[in-house]
Protein backbone atom coordinates (compact mmCIF):
# COMPACT_ATOMS: atom_id res chain seq x y z
CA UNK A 1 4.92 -11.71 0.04
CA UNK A 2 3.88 -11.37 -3.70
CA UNK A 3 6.92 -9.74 -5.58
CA UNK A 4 5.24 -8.14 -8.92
CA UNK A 5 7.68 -6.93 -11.60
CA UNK A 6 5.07 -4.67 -13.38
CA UNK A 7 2.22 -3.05 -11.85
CA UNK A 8 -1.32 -5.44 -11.92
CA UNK A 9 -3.35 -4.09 -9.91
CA UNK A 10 -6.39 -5.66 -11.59
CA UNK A 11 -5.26 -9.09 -10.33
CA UNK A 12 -4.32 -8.01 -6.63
CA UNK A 13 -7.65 -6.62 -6.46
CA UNK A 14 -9.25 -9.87 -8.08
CA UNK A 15 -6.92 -12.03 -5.52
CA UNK A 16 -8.23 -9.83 -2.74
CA UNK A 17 -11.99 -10.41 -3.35
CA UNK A 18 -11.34 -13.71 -3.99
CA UNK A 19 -9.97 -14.78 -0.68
CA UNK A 20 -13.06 -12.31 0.78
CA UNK A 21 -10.33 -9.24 1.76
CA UNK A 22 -12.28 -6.16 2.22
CA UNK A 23 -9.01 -3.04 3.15
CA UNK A 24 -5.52 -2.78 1.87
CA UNK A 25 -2.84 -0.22 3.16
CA UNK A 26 -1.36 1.59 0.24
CA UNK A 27 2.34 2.58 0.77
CA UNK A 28 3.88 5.41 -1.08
CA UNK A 29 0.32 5.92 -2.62
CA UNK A 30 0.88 8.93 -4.65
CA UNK A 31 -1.90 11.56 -5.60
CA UNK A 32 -4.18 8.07 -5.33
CA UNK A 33 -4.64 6.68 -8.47
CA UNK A 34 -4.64 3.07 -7.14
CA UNK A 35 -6.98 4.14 -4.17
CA UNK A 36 -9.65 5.30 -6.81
CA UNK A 37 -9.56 1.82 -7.86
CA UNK A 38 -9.56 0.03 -4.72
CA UNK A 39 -12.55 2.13 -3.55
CA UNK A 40 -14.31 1.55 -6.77
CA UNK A 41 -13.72 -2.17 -6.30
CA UNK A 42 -15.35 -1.93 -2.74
CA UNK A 43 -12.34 -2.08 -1.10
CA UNK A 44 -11.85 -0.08 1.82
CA UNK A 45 -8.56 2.21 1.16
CA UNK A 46 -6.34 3.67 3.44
CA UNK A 47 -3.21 5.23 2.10
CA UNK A 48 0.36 6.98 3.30
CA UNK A 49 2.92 9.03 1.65
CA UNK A 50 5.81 10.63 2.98
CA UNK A 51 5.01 13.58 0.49
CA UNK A 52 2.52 15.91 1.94
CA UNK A 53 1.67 17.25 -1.50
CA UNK A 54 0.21 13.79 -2.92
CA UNK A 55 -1.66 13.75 0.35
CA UNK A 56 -3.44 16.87 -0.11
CA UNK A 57 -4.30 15.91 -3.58
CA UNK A 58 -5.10 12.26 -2.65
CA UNK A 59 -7.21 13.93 0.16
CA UNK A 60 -9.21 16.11 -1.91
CA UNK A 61 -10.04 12.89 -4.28
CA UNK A 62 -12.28 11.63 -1.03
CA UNK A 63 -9.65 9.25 -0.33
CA UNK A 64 -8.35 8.28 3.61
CA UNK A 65 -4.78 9.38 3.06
CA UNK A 66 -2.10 10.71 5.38
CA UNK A 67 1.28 11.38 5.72
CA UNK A 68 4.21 8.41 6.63
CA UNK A 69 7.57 7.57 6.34
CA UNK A 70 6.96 4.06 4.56
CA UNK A 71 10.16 2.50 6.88
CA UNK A 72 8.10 3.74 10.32
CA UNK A 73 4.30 3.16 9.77
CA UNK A 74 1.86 4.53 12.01
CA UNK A 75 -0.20 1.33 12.44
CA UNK A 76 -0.49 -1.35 14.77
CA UNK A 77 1.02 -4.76 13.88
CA UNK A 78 -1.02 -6.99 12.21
CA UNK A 79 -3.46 -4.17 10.96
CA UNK A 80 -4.09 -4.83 7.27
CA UNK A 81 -5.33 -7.58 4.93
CA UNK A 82 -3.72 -6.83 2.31
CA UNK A 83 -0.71 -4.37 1.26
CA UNK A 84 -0.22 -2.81 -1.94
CA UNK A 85 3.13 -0.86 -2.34
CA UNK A 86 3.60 0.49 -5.51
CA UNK A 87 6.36 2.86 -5.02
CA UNK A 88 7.94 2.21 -1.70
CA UNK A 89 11.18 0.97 -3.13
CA UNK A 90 11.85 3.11 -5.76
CA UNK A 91 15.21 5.19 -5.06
CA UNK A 92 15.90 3.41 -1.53
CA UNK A 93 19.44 2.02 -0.83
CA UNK A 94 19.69 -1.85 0.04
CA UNK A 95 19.57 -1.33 3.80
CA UNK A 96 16.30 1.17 3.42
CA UNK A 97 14.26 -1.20 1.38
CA UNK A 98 14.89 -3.82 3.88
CA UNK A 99 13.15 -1.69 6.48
CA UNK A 100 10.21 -0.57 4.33
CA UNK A 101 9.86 -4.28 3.76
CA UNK A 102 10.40 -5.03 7.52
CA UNK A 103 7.77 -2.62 8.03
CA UNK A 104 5.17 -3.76 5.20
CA UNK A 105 5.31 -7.21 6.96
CA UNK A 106 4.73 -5.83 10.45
CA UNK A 107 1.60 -3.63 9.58
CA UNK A 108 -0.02 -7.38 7.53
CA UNK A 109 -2.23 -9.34 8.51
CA UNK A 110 -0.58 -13.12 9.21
CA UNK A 111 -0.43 -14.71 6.01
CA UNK A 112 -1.95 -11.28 4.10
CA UNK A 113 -1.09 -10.79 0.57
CA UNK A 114 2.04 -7.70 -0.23
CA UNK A 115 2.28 -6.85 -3.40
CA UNK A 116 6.02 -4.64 -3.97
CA UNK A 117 6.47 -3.64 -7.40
CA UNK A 118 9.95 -3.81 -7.85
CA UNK A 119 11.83 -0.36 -9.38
């Protein structure tokens, strides 16, 4: 997992392209800020947020959004290439960020790139 202390995008998406990922899961995307970038990048962009407001708004932006509690992911295991998760940790107790991480881990790829921004 890649632990970032600020957020850097620009370098996950250079790190992605560079080892030839093409779709990252966003967790606790927001109104989609990030997944304008990602798309603009030509990566393919599929994002969750347990708020159904930044959904609608993220959905109206064109962007494949939908609602998700970020410690029970809809997704198969070993879905994503990459994981970009922003948010996810912000405001969680000790025991609640270990299952959002749990579940960030489950949803990658083996060996796929996480990027947590630490709160």
């Amino acid at each position: 997992m890649t632990l970032l202390t600020e957020t850097s995008l620009e370098p996950f998406i250079a790190l992605l392209k560079a080892q030839g990922r093409h779709a990252v899961l966003d967790v606790c995307c927001g109104p989609g800020d990030d997944g304008l970038r990602f798309v603009q990048a030509g990566i393919h962009y599929t994002g969750v947020d347990p708020f159904d407001g930044n959904v609608r708004y993220a959905m109206a932006r064109r962007l494949s959004v939908s609602v998700a509690d970020p410690t029970r992911l809809p997704f198969a295991a070993n879905t994503f290439p990459a994981v970009w998760a922003v948010q996810s940790l912000e405001g969680l107790t000790a025991d609640q960020a270990e299952d959002v991480v749990r579940e960030l881990e489950r949803v990658a790829e083996p060996g796929a790139p996480i990027a947590v921004v630490l709160p």
